[in-house]
Every structure is written in structure tokens, then in C-alpha cells.
PDB file of N, CA and C in Angstrom:
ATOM      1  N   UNK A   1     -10.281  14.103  -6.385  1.00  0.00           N
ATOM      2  CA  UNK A   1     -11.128  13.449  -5.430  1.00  0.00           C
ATOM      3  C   UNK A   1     -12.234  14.374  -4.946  1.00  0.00           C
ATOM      4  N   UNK A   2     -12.415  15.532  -5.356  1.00  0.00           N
ATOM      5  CA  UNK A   2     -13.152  16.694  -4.748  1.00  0.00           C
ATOM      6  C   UNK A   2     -14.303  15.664  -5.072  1.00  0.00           C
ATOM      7  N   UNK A   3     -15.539  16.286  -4.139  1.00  0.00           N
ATOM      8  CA  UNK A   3     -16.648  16.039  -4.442  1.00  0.00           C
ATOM      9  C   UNK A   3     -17.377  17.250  -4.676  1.00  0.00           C
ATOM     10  N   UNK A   4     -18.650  17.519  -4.881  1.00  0.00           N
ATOM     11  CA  UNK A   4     -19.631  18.592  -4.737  1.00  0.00           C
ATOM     12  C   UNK A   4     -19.756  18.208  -2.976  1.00  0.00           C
ATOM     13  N   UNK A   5     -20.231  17.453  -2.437  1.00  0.00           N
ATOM     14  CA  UNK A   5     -20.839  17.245  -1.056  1.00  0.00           C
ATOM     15  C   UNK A   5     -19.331  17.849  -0.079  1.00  0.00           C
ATOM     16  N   UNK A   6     -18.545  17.363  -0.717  1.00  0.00           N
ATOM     17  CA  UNK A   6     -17.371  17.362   0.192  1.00  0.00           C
ATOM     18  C   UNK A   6     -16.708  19.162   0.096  1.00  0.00           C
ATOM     19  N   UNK A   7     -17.218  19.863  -0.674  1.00  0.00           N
ATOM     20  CA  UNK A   7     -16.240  21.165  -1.090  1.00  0.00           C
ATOM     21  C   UNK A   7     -17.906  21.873  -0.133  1.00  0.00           C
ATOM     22  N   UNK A   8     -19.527  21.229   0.878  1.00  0.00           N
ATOM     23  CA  UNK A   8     -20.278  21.768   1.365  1.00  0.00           C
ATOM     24  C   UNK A   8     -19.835  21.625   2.699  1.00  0.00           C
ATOM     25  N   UNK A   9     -19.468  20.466   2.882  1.00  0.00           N
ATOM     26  CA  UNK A   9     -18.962  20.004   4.385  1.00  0.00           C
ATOM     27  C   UNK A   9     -18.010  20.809   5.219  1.00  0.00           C
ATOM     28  N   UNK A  10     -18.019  21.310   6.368  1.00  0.00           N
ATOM     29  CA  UNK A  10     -17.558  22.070   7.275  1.00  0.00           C
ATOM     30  C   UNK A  10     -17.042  21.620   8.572  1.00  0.00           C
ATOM     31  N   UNK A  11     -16.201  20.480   8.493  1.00  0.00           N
ATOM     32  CA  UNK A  11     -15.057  19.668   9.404  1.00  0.00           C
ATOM     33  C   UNK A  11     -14.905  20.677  10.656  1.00  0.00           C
ATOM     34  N   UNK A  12     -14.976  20.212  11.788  1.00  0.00           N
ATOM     35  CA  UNK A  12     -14.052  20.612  13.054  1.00  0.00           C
ATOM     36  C   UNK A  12     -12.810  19.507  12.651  1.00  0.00           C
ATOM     37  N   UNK A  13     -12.043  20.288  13.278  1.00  0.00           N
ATOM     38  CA  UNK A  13     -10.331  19.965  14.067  1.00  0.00           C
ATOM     39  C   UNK A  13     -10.432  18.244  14.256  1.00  0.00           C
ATOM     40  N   UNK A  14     -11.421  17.935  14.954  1.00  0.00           N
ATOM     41  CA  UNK A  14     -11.280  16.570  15.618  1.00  0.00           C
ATOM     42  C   UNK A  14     -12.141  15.637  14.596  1.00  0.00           C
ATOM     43  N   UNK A  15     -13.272  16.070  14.001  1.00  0.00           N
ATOM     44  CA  UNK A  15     -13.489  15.316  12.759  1.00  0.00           C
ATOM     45  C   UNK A  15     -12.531  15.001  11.709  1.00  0.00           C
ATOM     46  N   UNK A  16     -11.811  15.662  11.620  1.00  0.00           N
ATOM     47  CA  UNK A  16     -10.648  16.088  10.362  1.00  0.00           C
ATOM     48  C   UNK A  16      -9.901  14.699  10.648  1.00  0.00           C
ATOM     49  N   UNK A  17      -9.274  14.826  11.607  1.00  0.00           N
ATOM     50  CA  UNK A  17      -8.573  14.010  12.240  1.00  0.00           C
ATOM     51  C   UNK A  17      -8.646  12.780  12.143  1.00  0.00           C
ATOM     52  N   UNK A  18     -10.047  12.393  12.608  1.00  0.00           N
ATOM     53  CA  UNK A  18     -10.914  10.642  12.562  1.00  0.00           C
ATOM     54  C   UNK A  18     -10.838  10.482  11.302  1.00  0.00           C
ATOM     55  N   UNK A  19     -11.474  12.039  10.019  1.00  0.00           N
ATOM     56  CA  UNK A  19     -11.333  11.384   8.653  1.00  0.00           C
ATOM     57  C   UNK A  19      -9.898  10.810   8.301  1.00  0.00           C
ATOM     58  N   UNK A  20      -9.044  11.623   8.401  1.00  0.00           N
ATOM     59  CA  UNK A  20      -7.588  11.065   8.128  1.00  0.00           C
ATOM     60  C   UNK A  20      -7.398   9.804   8.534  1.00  0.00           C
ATOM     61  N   UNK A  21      -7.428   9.574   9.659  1.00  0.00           N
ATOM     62  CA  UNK A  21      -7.150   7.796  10.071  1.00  0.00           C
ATOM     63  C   UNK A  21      -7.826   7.081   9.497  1.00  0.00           C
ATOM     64  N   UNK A  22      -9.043   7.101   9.304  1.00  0.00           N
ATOM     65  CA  UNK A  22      -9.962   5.601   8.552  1.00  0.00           C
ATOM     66  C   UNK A  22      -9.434   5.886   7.462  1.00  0.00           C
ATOM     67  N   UNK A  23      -9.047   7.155   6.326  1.00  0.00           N
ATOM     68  CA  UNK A  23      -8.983   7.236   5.374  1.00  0.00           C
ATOM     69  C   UNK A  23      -7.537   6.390   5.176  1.00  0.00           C
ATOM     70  N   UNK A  24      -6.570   6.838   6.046  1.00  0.00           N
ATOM     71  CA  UNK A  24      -5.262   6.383   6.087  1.00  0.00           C
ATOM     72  C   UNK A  24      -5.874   4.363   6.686  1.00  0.00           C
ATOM     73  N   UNK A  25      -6.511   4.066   7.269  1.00  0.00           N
ATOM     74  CA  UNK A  25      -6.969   2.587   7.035  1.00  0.00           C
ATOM     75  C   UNK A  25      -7.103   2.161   6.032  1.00  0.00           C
ATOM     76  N   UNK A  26      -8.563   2.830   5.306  1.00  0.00           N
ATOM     77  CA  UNK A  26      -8.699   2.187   4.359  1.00  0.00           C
ATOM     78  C   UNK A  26      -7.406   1.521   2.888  1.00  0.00           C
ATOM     79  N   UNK A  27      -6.212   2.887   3.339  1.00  0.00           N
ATOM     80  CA  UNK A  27      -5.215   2.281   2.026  1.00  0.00           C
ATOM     81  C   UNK A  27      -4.254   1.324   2.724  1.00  0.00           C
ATOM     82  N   UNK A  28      -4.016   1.208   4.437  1.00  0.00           N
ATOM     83  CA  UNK A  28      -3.337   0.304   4.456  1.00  0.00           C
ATOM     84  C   UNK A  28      -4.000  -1.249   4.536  1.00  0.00           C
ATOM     85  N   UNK A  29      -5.547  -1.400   3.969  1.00  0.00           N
ATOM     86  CA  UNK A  29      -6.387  -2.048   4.617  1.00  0.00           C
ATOM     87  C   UNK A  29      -6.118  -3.824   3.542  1.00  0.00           C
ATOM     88  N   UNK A  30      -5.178  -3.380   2.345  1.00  0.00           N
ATOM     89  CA  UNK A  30      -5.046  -4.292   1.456  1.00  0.00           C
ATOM     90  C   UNK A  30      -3.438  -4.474   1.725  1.00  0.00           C
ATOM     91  N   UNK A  31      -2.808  -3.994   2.510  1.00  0.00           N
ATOM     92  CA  UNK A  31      -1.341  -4.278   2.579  1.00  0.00           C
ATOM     93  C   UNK A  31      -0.315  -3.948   1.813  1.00  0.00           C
ATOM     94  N   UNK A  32      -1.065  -3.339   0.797  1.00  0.00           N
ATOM     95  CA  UNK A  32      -0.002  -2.430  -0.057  1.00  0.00           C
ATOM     96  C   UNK A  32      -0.656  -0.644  -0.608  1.00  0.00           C
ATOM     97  N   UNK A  33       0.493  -0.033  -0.498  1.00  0.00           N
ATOM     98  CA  UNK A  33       0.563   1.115  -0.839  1.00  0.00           C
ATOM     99  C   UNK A  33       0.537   1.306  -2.195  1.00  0.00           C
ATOM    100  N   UNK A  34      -0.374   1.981  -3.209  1.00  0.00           N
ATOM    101  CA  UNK A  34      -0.238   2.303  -4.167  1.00  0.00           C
ATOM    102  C   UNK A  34       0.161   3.769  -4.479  1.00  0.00           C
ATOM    103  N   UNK A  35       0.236   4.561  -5.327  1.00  0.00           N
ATOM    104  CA  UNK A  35       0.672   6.231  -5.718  1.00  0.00           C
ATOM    105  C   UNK A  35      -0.311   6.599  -5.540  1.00  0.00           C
ATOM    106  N   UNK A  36      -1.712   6.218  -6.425  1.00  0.00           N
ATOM    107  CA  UNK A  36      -2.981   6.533  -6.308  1.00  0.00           C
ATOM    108  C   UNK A  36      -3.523   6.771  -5.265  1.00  0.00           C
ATOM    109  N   UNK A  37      -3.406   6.231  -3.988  1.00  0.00           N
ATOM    110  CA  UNK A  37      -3.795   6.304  -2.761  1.00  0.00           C
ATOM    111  C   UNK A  37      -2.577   7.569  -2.098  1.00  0.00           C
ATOM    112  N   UNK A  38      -1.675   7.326  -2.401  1.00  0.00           N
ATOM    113  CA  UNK A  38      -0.666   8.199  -1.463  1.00  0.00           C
ATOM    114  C   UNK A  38      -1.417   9.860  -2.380  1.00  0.00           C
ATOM    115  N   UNK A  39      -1.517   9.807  -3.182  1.00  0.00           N
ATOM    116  CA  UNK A  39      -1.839  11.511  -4.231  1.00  0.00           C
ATOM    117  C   UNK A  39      -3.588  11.607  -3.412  1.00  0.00           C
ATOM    118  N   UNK A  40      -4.326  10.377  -3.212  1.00  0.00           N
ATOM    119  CA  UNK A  40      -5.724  10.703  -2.746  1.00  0.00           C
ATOM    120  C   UNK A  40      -5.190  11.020  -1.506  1.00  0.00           C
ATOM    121  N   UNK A  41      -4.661  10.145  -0.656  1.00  0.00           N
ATOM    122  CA  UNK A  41      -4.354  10.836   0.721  1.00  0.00           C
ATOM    123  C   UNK A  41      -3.810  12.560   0.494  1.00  0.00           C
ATOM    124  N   UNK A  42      -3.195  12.702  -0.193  1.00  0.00           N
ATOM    125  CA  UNK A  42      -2.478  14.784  -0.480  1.00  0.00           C
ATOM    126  C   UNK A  42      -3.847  15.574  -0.430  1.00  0.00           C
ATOM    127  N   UNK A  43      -4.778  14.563  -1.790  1.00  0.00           N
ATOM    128  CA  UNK A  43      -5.641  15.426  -2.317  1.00  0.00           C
ATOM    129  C   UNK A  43      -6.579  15.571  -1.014  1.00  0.00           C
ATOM    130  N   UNK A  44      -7.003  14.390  -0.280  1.00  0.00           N
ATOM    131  CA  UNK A  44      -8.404  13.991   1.175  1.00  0.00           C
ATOM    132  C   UNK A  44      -7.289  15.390   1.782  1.00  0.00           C
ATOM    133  N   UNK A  45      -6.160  15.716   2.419  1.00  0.00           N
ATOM    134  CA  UNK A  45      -5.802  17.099   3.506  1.00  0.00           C
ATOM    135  C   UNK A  45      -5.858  17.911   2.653  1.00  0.00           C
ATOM    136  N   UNK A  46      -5.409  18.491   1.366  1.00  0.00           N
ATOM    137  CA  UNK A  46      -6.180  19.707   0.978  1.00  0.00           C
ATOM    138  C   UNK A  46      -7.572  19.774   0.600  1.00  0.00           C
ATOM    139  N   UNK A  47      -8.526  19.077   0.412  1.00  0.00           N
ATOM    140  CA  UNK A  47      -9.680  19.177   0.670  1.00  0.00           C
ATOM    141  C   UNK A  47     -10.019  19.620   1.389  1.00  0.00           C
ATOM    142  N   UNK A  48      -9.776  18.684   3.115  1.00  0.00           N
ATOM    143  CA  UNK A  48     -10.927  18.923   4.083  1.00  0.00           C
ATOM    144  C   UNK A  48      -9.433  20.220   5.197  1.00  0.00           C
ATOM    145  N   UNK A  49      -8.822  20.735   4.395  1.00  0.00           N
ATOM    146  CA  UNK A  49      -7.521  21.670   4.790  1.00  0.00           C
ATOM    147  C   UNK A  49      -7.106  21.523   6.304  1.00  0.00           C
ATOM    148  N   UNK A  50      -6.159  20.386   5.915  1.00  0.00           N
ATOM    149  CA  UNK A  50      -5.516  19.988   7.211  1.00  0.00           C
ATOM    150  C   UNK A  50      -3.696  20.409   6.759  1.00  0.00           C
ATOM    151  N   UNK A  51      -3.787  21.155   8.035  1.00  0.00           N
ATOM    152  CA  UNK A  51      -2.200  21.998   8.026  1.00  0.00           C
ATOM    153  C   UNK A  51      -1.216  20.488   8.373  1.00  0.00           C
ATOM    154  N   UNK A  52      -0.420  20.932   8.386  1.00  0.00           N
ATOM    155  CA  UNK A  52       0.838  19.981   8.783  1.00  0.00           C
ATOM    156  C   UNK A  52       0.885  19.556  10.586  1.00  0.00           C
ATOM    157  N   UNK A  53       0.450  20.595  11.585  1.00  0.00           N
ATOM    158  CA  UNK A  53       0.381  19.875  12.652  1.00  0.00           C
ATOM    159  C   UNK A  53      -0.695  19.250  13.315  1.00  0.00           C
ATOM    160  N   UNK A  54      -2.404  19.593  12.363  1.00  0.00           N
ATOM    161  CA  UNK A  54      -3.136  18.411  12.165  1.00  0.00           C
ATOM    162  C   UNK A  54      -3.067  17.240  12.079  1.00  0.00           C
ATOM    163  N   UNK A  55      -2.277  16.707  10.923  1.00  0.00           N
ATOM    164  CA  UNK A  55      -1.715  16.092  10.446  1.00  0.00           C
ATOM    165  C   UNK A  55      -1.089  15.435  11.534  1.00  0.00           C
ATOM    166  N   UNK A  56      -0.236  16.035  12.087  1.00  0.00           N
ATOM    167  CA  UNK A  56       0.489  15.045  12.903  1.00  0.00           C
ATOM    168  C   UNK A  56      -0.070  14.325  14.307  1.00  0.00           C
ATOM    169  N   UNK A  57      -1.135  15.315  14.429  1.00  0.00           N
ATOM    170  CA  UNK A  57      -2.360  15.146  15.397  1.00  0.00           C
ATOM    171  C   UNK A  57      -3.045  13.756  14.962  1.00  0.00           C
ATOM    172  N   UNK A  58      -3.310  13.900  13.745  1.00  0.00           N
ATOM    173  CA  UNK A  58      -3.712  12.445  13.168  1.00  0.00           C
ATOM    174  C   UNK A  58      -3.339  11.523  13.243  1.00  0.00           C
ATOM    175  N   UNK A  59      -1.943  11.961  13.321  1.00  0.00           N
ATOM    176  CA  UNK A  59      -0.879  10.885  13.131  1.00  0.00           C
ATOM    177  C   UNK A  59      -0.734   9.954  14.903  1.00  0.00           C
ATOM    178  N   UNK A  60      -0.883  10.541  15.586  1.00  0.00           N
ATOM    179  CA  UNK A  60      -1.804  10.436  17.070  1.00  0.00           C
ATOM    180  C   UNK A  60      -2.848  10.077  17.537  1.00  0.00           C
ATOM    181  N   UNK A  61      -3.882   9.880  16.779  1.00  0.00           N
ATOM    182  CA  UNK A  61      -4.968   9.633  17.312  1.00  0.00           C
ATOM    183  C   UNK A  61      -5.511   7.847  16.900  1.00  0.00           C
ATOM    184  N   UNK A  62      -5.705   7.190  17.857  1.00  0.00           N
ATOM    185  CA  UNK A  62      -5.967   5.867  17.420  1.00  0.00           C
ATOM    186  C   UNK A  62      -7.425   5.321  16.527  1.00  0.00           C
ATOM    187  N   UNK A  63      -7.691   4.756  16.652  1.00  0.00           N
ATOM    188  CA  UNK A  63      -8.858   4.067  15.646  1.00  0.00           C
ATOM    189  C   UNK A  63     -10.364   4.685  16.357  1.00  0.00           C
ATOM    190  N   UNK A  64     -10.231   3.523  17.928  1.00  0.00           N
ATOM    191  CA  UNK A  64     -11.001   4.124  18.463  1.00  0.00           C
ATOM    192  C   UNK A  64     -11.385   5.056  18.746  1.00  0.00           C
ATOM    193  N   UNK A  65     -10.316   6.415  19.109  1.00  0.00           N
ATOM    194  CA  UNK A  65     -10.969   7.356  19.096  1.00  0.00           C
ATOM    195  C   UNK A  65     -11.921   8.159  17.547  1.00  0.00           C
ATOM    196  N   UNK A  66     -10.994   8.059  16.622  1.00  0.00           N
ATOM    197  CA  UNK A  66     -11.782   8.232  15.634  1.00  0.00           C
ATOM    198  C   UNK A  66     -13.190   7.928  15.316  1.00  0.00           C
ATOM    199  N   UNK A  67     -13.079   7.051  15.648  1.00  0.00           N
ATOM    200  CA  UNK A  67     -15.017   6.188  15.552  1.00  0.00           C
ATOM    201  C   UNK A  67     -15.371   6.443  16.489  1.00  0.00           C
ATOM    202  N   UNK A  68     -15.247   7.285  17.874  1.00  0.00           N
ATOM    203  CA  UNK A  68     -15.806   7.955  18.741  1.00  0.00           C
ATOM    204  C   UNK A  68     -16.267   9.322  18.237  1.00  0.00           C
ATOM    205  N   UNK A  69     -15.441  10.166  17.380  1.00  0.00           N
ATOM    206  CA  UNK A  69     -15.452  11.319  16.444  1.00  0.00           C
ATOM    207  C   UNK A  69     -16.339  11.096  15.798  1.00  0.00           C
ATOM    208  N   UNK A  70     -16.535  10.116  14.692  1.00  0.00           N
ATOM    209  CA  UNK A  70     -17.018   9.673  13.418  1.00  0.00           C
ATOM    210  C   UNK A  70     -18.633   9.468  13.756  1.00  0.00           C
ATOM    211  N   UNK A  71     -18.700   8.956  14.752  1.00  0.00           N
ATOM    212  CA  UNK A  71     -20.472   8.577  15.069  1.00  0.00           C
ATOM    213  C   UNK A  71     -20.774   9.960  15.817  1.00  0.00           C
ATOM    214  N   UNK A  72     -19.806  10.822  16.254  1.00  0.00           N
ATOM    215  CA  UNK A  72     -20.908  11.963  16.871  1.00  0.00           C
ATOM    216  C   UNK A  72     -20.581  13.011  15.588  1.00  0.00           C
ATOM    217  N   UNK A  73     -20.725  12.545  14.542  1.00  0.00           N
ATOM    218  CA  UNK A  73     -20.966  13.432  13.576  1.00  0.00           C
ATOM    219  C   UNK A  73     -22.071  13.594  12.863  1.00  0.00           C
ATOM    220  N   UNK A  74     -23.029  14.473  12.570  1.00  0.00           N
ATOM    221  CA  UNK A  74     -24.016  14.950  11.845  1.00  0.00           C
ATOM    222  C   UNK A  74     -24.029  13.847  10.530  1.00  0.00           C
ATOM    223  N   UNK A  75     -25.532  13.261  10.157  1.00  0.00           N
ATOM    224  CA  UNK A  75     -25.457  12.456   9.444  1.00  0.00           C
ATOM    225  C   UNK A  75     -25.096  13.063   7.619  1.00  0.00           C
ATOM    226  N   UNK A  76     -25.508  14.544   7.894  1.00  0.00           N
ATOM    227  CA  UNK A  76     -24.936  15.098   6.261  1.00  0.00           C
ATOM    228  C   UNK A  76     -23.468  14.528   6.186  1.00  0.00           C
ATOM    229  N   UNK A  77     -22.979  15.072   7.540  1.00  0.00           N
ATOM    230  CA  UNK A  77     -20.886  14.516   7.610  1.00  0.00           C
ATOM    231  C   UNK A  77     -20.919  13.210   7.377  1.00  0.00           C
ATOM    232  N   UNK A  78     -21.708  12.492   7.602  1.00  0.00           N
ATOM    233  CA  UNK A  78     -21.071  10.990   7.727  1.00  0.00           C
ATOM    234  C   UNK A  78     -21.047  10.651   5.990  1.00  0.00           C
ATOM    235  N   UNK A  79     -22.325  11.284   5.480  1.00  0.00           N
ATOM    236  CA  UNK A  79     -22.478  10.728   3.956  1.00  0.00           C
ATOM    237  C   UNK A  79     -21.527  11.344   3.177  1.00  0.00           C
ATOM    238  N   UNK A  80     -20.472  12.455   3.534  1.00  0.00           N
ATOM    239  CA  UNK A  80     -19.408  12.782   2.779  1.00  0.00           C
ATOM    240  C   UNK A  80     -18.419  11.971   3.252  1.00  0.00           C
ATOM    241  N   UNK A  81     -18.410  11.709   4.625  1.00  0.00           N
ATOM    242  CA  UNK A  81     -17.138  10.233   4.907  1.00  0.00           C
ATOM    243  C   UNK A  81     -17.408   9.189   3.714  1.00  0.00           C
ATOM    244  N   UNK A  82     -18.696   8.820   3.923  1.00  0.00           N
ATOM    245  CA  UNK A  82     -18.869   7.557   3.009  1.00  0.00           C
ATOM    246  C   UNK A  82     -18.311   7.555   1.727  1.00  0.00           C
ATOM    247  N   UNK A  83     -18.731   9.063   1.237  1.00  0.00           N
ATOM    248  CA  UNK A  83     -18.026   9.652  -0.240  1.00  0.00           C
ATOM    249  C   UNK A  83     -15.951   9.344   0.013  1.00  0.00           C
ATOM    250  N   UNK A  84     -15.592   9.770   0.477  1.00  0.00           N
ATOM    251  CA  UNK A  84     -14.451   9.752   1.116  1.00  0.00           C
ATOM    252  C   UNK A  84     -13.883   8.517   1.156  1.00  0.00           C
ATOM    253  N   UNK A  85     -14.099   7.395   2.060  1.00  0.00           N
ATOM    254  CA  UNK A  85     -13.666   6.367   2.117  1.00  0.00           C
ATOM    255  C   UNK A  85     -13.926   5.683   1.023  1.00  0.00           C
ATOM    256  N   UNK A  86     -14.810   5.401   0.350  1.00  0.00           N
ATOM    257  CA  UNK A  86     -15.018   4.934  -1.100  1.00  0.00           C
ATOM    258  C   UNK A  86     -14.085   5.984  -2.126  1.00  0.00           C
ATOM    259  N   UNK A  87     -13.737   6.443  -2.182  1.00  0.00           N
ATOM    260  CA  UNK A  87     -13.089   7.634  -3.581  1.00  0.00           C
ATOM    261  C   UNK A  87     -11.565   6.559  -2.675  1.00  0.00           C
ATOM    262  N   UNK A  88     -11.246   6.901  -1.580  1.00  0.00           N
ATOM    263  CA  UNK A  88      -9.366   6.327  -0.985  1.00  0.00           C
ATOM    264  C   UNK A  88      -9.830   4.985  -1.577  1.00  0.00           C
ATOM    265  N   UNK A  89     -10.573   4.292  -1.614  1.00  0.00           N
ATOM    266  CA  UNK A  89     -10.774   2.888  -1.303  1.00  0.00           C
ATOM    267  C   UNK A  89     -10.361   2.754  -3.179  1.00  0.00           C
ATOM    268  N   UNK A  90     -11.112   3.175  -3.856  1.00  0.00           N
ATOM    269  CA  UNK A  90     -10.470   2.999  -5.631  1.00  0.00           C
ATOM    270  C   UNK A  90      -9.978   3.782  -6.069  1.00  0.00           C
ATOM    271  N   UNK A  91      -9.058   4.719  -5.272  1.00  0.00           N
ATOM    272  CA  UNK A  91      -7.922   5.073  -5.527  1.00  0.00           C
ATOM    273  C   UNK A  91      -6.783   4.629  -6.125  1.00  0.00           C
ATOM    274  N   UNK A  92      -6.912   3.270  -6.023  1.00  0.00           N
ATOM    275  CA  UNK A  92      -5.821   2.746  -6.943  1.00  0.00           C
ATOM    276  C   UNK A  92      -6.417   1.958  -7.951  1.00  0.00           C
ATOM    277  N   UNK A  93      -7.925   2.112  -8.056  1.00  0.00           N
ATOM    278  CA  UNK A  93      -8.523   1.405  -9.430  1.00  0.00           C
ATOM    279  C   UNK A  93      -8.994   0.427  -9.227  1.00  0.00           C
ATOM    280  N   UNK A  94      -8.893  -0.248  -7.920  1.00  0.00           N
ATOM    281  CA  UNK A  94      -8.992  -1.468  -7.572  1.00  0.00           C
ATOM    282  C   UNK A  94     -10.036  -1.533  -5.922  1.00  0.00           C
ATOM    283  N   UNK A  95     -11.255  -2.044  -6.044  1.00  0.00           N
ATOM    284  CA  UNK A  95     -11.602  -2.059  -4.491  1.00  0.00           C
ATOM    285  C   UNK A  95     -11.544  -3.499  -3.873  1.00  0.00           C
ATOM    286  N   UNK A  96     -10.226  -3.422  -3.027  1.00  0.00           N
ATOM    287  CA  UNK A  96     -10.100  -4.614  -2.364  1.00  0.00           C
ATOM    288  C   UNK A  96     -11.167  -5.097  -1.523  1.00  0.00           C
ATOM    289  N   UNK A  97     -11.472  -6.495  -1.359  1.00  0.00           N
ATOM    290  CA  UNK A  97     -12.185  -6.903  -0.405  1.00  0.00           C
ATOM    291  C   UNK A  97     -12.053  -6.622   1.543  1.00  0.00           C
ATOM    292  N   UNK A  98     -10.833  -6.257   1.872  1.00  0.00           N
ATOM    293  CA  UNK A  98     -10.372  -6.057   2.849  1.00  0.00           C
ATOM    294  C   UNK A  98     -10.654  -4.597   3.316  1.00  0.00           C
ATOM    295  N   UNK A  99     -10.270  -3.804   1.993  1.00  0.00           N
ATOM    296  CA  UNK A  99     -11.065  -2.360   2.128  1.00  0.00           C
ATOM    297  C   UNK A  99     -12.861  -2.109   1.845  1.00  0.00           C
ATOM    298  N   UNK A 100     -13.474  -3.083   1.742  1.00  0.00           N
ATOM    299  CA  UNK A 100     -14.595  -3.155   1.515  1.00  0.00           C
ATOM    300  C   UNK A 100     -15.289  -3.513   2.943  1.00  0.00           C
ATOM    301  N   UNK A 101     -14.443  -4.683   3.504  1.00  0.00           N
ATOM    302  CA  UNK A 101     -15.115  -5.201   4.534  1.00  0.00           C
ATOM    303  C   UNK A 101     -15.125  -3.740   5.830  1.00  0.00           C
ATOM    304  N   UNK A 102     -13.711  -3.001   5.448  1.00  0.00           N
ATOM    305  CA  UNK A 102     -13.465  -2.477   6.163  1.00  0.00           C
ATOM    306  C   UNK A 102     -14.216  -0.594   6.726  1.00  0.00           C
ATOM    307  N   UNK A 103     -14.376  -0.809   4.969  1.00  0.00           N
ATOM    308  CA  UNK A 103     -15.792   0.463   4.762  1.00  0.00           C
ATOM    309  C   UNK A 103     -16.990   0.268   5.864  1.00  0.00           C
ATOM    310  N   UNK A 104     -17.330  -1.181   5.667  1.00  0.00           N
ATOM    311  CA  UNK A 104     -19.125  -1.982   6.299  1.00  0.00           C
ATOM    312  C   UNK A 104     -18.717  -1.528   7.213  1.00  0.00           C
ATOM    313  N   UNK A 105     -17.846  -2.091   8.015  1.00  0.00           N
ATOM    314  CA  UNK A 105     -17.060  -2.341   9.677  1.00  0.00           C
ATOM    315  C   UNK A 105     -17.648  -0.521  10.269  1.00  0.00           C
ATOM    316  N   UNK A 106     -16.695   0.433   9.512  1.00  0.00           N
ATOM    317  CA  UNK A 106     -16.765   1.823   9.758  1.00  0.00           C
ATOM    318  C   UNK A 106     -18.228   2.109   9.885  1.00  0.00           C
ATOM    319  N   UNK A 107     -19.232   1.583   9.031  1.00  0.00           N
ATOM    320  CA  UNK A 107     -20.342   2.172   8.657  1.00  0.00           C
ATOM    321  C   UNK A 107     -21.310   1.906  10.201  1.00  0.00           C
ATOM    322  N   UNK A 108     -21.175   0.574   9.953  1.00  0.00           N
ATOM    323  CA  UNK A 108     -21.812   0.309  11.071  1.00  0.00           C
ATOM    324  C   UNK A 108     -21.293   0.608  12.719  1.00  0.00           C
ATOM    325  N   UNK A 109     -19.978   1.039  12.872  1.00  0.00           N
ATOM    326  CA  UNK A 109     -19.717   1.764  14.344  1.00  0.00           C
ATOM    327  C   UNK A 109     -19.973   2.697  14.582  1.00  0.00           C
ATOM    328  N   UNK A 110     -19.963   3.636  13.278  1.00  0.00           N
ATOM    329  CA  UNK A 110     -20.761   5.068  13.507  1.00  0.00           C
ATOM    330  C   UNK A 110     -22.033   5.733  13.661  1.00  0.00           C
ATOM    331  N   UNK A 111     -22.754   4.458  12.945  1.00  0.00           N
ATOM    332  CA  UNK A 111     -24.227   4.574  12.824  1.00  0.00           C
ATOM    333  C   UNK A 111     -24.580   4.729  11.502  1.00  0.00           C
ATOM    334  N   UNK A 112     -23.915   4.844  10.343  1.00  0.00           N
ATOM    335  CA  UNK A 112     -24.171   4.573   8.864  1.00  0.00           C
ATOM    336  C   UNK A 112     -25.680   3.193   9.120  1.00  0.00           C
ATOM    337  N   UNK A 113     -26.555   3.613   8.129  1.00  0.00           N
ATOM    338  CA  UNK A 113     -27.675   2.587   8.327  1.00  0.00           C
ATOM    339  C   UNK A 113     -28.729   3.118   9.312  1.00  0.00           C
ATOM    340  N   UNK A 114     -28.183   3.472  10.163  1.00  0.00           N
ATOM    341  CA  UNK A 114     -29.096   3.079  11.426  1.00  0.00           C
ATOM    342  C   UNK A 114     -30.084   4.737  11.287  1.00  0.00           C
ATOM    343  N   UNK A 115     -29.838   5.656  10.363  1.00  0.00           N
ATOM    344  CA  UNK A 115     -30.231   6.993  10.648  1.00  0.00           C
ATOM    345  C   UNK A 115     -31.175   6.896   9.346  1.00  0.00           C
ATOM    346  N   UNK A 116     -31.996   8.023   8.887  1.00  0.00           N
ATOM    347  CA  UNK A 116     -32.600   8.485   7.747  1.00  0.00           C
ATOM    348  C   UNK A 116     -32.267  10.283   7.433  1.00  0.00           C
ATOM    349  N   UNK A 117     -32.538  10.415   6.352  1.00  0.00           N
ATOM    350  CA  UNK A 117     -32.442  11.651   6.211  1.00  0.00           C
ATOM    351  C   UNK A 117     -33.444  12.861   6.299  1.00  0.00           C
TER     352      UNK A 117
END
């Protein structure tokens, strides 16, 4: 799942975090769990190197706050989210409509669209 953009990106603690939850949305966003998604979820925390009590920090933090995280992030960060949630999203080969709608949804609470580069 590496990207080039994503191995430039330089996460705080609390970004990390928001990524994990939408990312962890996007695979429960079709109602089933695939392998593909559970190995992208391994691969998305050693990427953006989230220890185990990150992790559980994540495991804590609700939606909203995340998309409170997610929009005060630098628009270079947001376009590696975008990378991100799209790579979990056909992770299992398949991009559901539910994880699609659910990409837009993200895009537009954070400010995806609304910025230029």
C-alpha cells in the first residue's frame, strides 16, 4: 500500500489517529471484512508507524473527532489521506458503493475540493 506521497508525509500523534478511524470506516463501510483490508489496515500502521498504544488511542477516538483532525490538516496531508482511503477502499479488489459514498462524505467535511494547490 506504500505510496511515494505517503513514505513524504509526516503525521502528528492525533492525525495518525483520525487516519486510522476513517481508514478503519472505510472497510467496515460495506459490512464485511475482507483479508485484503485487514493486511491494508497492518500495512496503513506500519506506514504512517503507529505503535500499539496509538492504536488503541484510535481505538478511542470517535468519527467526529477525527474529521475535526482531518480538516485541520495541511492540504499536502489531506491528498495522501485521499491516497489512503482509496488504496483501504480496493483493498479487497472491489470499490463498494457505500465505501465510495463514504470517501465523498470524508472529502467534503474536511475541505477536500474546497482548497487549491
Amino acid at each position: 500500500m506504500k505510496t511515494k506521497n505517503l513514505e513524504k508525509a509526516q503525521f502528528e500523534a492525533v492525525e495518525k489517529k483520525a487516519i486510522y478511524v476513517m481508514a478503519h470506516e472505510v472497510v467496515m463501510a460495506d459490512g464485511t471484512v475482507h483479508p485484503g483490508e485487514l493486511e491494508a489496515m497492518r500495512q496503513l500502521q506500519e506506514d504512517i508507524d503507529m505503535d500499539h498504544d496509538l492504536i488503541n488511542e484510535a481505538k478511542n477516538t470517535t468519527v467526529d473527532e477525527a474529521l475535526v483532525s482531518l480538516h485541520n490538516m495541511t492540504f499536502p496531508k489531506k491528498k495522501v489521506l485521499a491516497q489512503i482511503l482509496e488504496n483501504m477502499a480496493i483493498s479487497d479488489k472491489h470499490l463498494h458503493e457505500k465505501e465510495m459514498q463514504l470517501i465523498i462524505q470524508t472529502f467534503k467535511n474536511i475541505g477536500i475540493g474546497e482548497e487549491t494547490e
